[in-house]
N, C-alpha and C. Protein backbone atom coordinates (compact mmCIF):
# COMPACT_ATOMS: atom_id res chain seq x y z
N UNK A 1 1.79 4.59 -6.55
CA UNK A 1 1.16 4.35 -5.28
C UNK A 1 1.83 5.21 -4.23
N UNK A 2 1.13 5.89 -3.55
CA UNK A 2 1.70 6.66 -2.47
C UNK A 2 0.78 6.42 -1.01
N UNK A 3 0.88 6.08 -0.31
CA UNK A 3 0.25 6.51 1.15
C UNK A 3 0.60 7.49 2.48
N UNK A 4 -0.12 7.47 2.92
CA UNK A 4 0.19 8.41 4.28
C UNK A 4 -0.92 8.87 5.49
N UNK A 5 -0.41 9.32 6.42
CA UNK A 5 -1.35 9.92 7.17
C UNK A 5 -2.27 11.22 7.06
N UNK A 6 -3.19 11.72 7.21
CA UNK A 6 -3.89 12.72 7.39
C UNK A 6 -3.33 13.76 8.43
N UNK A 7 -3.17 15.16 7.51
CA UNK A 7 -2.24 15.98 8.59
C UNK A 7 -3.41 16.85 9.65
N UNK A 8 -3.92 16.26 10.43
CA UNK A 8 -4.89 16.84 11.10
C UNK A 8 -4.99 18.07 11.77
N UNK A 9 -3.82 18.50 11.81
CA UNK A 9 -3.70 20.22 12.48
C UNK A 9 -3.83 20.94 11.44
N UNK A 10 -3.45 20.26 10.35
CA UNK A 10 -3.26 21.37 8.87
C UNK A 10 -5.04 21.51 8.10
N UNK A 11 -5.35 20.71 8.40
CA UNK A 11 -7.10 20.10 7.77
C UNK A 11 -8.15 20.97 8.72
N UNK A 12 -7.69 20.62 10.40
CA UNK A 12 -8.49 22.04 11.48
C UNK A 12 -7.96 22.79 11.57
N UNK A 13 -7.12 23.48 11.01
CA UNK A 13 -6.33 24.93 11.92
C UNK A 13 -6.02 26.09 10.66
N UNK A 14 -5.96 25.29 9.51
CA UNK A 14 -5.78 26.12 8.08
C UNK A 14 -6.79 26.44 7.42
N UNK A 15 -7.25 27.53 6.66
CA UNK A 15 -8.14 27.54 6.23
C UNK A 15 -8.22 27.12 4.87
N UNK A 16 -9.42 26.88 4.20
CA UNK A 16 -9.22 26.02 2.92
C UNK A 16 -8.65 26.97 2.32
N UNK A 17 -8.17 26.64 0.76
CA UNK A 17 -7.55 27.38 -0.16
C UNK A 17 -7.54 26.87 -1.47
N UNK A 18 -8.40 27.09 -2.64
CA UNK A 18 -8.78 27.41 -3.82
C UNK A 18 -7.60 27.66 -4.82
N UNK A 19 -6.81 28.60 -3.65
CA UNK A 19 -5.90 29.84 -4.63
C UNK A 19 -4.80 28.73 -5.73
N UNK A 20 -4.61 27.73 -5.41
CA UNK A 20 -3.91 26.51 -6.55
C UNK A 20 -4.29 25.25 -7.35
N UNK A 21 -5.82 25.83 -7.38
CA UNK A 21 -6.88 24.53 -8.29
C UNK A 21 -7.04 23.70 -7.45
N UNK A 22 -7.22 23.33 -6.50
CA UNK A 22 -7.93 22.70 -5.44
C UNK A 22 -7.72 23.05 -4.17
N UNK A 23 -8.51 21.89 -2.89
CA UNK A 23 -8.90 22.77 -1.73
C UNK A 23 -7.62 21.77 -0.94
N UNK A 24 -6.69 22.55 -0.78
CA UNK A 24 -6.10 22.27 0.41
C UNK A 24 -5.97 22.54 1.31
N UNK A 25 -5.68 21.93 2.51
CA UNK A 25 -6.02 21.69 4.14
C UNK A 25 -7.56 21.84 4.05
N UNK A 26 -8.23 20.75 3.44
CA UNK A 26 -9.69 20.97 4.06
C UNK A 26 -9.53 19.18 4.37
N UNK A 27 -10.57 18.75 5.37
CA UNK A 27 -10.65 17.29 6.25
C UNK A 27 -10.95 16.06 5.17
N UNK A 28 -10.31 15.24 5.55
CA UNK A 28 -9.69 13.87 4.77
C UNK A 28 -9.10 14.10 3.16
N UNK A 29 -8.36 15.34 3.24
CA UNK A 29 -7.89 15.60 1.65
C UNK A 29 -6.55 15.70 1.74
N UNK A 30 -5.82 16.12 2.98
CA UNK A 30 -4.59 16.49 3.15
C UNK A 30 -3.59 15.36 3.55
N UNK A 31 -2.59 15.17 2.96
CA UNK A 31 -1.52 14.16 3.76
C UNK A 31 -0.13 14.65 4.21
N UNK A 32 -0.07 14.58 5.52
CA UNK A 32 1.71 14.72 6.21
C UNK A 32 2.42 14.19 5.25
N UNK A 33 3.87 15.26 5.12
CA UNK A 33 4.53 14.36 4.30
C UNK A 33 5.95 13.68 5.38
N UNK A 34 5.12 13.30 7.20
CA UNK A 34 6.36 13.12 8.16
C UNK A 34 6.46 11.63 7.95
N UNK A 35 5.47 11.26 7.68
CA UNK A 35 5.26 9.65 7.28
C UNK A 35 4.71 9.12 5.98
N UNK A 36 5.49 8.41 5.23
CA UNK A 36 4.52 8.61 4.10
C UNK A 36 5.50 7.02 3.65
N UNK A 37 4.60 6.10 2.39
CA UNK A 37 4.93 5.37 1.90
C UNK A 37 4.80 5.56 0.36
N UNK A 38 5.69 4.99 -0.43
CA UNK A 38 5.68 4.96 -2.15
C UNK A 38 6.34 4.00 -2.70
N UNK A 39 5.75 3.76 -4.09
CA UNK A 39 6.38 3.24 -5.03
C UNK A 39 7.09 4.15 -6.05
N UNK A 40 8.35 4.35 -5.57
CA UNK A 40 9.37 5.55 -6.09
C UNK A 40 9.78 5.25 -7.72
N UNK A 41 9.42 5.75 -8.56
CA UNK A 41 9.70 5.42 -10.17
C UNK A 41 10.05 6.24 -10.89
N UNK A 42 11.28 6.41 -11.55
CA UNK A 42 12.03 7.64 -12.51
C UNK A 42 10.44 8.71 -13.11
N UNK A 43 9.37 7.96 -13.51
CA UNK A 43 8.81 8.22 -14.51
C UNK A 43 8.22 9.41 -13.77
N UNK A 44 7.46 9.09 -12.11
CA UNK A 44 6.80 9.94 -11.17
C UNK A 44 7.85 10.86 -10.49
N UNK A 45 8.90 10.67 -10.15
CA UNK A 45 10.48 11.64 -10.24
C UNK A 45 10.34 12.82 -11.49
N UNK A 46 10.28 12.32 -12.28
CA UNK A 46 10.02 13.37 -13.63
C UNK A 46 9.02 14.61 -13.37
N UNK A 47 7.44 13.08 -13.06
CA UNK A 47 6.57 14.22 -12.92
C UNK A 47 6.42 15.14 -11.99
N UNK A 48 7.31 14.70 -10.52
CA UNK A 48 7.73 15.90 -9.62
C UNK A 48 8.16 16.97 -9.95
N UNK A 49 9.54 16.91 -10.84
CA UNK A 49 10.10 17.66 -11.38
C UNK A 49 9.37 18.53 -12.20
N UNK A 50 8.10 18.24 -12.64
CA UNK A 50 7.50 18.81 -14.02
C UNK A 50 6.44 19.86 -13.13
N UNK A 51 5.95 19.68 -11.96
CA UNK A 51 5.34 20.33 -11.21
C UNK A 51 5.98 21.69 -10.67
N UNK A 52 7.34 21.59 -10.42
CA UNK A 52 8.24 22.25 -9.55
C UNK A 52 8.78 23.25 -10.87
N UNK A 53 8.19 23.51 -11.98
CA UNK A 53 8.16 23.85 -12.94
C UNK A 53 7.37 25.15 -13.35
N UNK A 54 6.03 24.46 -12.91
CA UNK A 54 5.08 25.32 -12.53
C UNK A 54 4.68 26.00 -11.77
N UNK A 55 5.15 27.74 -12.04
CA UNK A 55 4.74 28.53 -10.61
C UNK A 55 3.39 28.62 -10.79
N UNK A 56 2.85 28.31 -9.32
CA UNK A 56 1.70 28.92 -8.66
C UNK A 56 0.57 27.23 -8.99
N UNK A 57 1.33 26.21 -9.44
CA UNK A 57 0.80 24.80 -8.90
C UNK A 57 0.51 24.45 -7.95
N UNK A 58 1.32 24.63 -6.49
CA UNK A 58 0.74 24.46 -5.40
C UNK A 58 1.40 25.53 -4.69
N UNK A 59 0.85 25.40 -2.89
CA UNK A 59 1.27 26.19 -2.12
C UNK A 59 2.87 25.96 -1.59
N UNK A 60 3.76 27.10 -1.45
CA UNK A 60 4.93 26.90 -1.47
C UNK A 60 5.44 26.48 -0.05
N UNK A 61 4.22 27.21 1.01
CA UNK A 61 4.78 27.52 2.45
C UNK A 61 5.01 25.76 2.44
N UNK A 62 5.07 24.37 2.67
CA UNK A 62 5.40 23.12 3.10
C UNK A 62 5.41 22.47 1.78
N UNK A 63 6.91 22.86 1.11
CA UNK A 63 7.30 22.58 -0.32
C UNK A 63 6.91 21.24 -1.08
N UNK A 64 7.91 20.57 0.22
CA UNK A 64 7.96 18.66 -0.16
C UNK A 64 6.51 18.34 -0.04
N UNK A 65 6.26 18.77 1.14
CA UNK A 65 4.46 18.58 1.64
C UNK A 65 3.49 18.65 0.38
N UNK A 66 3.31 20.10 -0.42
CA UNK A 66 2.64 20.64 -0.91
C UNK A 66 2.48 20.15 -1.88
N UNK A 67 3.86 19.79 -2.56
CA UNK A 67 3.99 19.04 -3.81
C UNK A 67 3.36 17.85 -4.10
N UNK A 68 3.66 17.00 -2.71
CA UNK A 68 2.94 15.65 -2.61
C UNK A 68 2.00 15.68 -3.24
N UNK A 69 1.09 16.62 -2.08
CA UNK A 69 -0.33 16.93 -2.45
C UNK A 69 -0.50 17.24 -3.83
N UNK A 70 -0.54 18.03 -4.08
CA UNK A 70 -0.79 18.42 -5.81
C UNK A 70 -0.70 17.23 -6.85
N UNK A 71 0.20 16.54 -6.35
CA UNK A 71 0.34 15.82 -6.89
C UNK A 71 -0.05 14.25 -7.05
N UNK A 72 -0.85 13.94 -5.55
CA UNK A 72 -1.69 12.96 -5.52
C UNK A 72 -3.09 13.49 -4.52
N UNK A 73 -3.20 14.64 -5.14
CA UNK A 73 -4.77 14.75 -4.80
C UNK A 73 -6.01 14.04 -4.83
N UNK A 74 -6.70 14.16 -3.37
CA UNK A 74 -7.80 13.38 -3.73
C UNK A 74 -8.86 13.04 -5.41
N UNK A 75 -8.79 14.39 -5.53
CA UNK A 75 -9.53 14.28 -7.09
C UNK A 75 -9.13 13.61 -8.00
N UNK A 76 -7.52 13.91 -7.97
CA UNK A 76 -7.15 13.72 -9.10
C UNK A 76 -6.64 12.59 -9.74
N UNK A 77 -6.29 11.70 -10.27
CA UNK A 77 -6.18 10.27 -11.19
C UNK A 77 -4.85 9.53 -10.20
N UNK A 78 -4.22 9.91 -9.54
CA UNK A 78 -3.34 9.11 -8.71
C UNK A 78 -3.76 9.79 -7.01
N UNK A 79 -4.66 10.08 -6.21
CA UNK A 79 -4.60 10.03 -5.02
C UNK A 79 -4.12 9.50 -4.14
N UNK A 80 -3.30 9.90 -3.06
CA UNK A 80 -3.01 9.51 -1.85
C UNK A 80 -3.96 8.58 -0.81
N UNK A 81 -3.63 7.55 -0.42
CA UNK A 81 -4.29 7.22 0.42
C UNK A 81 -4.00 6.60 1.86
N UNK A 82 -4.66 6.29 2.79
CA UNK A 82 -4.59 6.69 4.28
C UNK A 82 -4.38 5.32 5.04
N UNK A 83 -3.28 5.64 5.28
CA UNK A 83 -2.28 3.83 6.31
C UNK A 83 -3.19 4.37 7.46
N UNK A 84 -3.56 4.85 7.91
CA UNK A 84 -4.10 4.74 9.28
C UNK A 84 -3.51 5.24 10.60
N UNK A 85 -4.16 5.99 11.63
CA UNK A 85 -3.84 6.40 12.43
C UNK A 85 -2.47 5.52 12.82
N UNK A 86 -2.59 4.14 13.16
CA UNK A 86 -1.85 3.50 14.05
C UNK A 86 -0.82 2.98 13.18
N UNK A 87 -0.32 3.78 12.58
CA UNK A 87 1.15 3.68 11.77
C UNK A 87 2.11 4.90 12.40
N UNK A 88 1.09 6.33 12.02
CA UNK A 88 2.04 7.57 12.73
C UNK A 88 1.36 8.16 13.83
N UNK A 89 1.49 9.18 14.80
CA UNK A 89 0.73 10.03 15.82
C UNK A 89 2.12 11.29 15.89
N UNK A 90 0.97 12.13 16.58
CA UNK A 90 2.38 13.24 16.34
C UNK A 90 1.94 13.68 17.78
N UNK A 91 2.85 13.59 18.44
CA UNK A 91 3.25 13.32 19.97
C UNK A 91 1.91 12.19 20.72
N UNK A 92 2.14 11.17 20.61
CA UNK A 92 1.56 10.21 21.13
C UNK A 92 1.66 10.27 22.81
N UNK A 93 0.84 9.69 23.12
CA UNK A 93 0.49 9.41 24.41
C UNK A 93 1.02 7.72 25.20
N UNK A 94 1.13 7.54 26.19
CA UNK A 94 1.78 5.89 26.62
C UNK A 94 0.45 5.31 25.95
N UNK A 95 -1.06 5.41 25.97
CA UNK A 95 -2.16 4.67 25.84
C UNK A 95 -1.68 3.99 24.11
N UNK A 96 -1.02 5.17 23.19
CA UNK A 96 -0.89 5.10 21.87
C UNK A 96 0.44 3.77 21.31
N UNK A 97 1.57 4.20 22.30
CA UNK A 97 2.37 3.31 22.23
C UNK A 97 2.44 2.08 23.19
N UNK A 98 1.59 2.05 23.91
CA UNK A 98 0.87 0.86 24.44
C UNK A 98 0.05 -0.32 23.38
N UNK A 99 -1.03 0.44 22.67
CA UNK A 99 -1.36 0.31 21.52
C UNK A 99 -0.80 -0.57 20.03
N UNK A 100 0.30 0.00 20.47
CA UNK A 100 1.17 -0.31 19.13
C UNK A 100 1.37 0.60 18.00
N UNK A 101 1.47 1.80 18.35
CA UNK A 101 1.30 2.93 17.11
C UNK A 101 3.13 2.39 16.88
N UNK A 102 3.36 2.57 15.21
CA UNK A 102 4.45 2.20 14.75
C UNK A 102 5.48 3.31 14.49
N UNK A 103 5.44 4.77 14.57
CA UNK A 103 6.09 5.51 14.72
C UNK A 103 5.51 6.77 15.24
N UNK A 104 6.33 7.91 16.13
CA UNK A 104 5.61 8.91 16.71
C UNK A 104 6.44 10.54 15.90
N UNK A 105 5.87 11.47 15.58
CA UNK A 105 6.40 12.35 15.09
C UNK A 105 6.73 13.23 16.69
N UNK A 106 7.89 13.61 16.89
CA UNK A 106 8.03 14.48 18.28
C UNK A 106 9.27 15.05 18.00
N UNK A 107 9.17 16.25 18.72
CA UNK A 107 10.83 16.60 18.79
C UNK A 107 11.46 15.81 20.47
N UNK A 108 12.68 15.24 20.14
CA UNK A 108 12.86 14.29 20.62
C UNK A 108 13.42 14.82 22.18
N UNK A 109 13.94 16.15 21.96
CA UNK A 109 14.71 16.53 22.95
C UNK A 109 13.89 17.55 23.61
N UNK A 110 12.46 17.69 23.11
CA UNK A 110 11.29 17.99 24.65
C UNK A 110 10.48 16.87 25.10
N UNK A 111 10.90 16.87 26.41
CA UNK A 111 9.67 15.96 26.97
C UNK A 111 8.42 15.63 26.91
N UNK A 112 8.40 14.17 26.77
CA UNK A 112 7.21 14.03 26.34
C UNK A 112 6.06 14.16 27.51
N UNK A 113 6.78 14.81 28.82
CA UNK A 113 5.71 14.69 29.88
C UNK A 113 5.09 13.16 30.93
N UNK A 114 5.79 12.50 30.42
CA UNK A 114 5.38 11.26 30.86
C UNK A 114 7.41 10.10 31.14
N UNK A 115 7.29 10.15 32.51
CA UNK A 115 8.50 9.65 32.76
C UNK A 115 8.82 8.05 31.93
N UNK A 116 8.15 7.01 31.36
CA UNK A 116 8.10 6.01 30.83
C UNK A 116 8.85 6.26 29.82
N UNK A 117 7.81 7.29 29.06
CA UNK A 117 8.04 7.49 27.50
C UNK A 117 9.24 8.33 27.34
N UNK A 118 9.55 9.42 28.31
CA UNK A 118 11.16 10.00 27.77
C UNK A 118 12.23 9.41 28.15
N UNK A 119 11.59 8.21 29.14
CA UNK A 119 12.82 7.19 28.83
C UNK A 119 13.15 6.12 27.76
N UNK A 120 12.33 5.75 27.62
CA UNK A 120 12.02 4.79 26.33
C UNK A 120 13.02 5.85 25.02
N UNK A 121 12.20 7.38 24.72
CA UNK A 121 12.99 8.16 24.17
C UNK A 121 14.19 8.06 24.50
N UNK A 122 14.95 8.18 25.60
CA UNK A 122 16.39 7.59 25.51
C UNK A 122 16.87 7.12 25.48
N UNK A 123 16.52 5.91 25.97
CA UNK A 123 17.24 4.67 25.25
C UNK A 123 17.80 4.60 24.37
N UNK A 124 16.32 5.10 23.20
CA UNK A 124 16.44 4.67 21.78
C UNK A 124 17.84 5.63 21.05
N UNK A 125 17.80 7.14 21.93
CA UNK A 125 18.52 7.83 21.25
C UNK A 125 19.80 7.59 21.84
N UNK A 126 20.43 7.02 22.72
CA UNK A 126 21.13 6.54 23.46
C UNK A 126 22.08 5.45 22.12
N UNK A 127 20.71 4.04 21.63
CA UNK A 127 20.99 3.84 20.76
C UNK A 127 21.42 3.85 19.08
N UNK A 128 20.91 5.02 19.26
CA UNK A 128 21.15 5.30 17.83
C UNK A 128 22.78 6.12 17.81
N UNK A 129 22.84 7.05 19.15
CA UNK A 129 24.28 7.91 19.20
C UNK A 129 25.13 6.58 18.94
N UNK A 130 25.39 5.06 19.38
CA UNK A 130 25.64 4.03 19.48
C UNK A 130 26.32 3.53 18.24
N UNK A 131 25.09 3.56 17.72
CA UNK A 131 24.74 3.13 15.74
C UNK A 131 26.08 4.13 14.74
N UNK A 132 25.58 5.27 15.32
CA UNK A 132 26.53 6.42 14.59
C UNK A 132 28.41 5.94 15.06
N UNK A 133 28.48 5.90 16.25
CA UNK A 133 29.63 5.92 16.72
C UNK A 133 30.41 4.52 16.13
N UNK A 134 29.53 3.44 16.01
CA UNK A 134 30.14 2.66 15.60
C UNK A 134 30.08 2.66 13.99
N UNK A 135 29.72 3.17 13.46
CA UNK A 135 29.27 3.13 12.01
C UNK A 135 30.56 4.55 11.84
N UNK A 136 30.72 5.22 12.22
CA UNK A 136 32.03 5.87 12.27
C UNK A 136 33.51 5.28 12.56
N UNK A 137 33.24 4.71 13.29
CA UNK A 137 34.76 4.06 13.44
C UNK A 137 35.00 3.03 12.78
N UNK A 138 34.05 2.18 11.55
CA UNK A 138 33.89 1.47 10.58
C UNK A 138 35.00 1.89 9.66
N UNK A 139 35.05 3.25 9.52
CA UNK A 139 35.21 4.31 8.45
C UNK A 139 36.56 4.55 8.59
């Protein structure tokens, strides 16, 4: 079992591609690998491994990404399937985390444009420097 989001810049902005036995980046086929859920098992570990084996199985340019794919393609006998917008967003808006979206893909240290939200962003990272510092001096 694997899930995830739909990488929507990669599905409009890429063009399809044939060139590795199926069509990747074409619309509702592709999954981000920034968010993703699984049932992790030696046996599907293997069959990663058994892919990464094979040159010219999938596309190399978004490795971890690519692999996914190939490997739970829509077509094919274990497909990926889709948690839903309101799990990931990739730079969300206040309306989104108002919402309740459950995680945002961003780089953390550009603004998100909105004084709320790059504070909220600091906080959190505020807290986490926090997390580290004390989880270091544990040590």
């Amino acid at each position: 079992m694997i899930a995830g989001i739909h990488d929507l810049w990669a599905e409009q902005n890429l063009p399809p591609s044939r060139e590795f036995g199926m069509d990747f980046y074409v619309r509702d086929n592709y999954m981000n690998a920034r968010f993703f859920v699984l049932a992790p098992s030696e046996t599907m570990f293997d069959y990663y491994l058994a892919l990464l084996d094979q040159p010219g199985a999938f596309d190399p340019n978004y490795p971890e990404q690519n692999l996914l794919n190939c490997a739970h393609r829509i077509d094919g006998r274990m497909p990926w399937r889709d948690v839903g917008r309101h799990w990931d967003q990739k730079g969300a808006r206040r309306a989104e985390y108002e919402g309740g979206v459950k995680s945002v893909h961003q780089k953390w240290w550009v603004s998100m444009g909105d004084e709320v939200l790059d504070g909220y962003v600091a906080n959190i990272l505020r807290d986490m420097k926090h997390f580290v510092e004390l989880a270091e001096h544990k040590l």
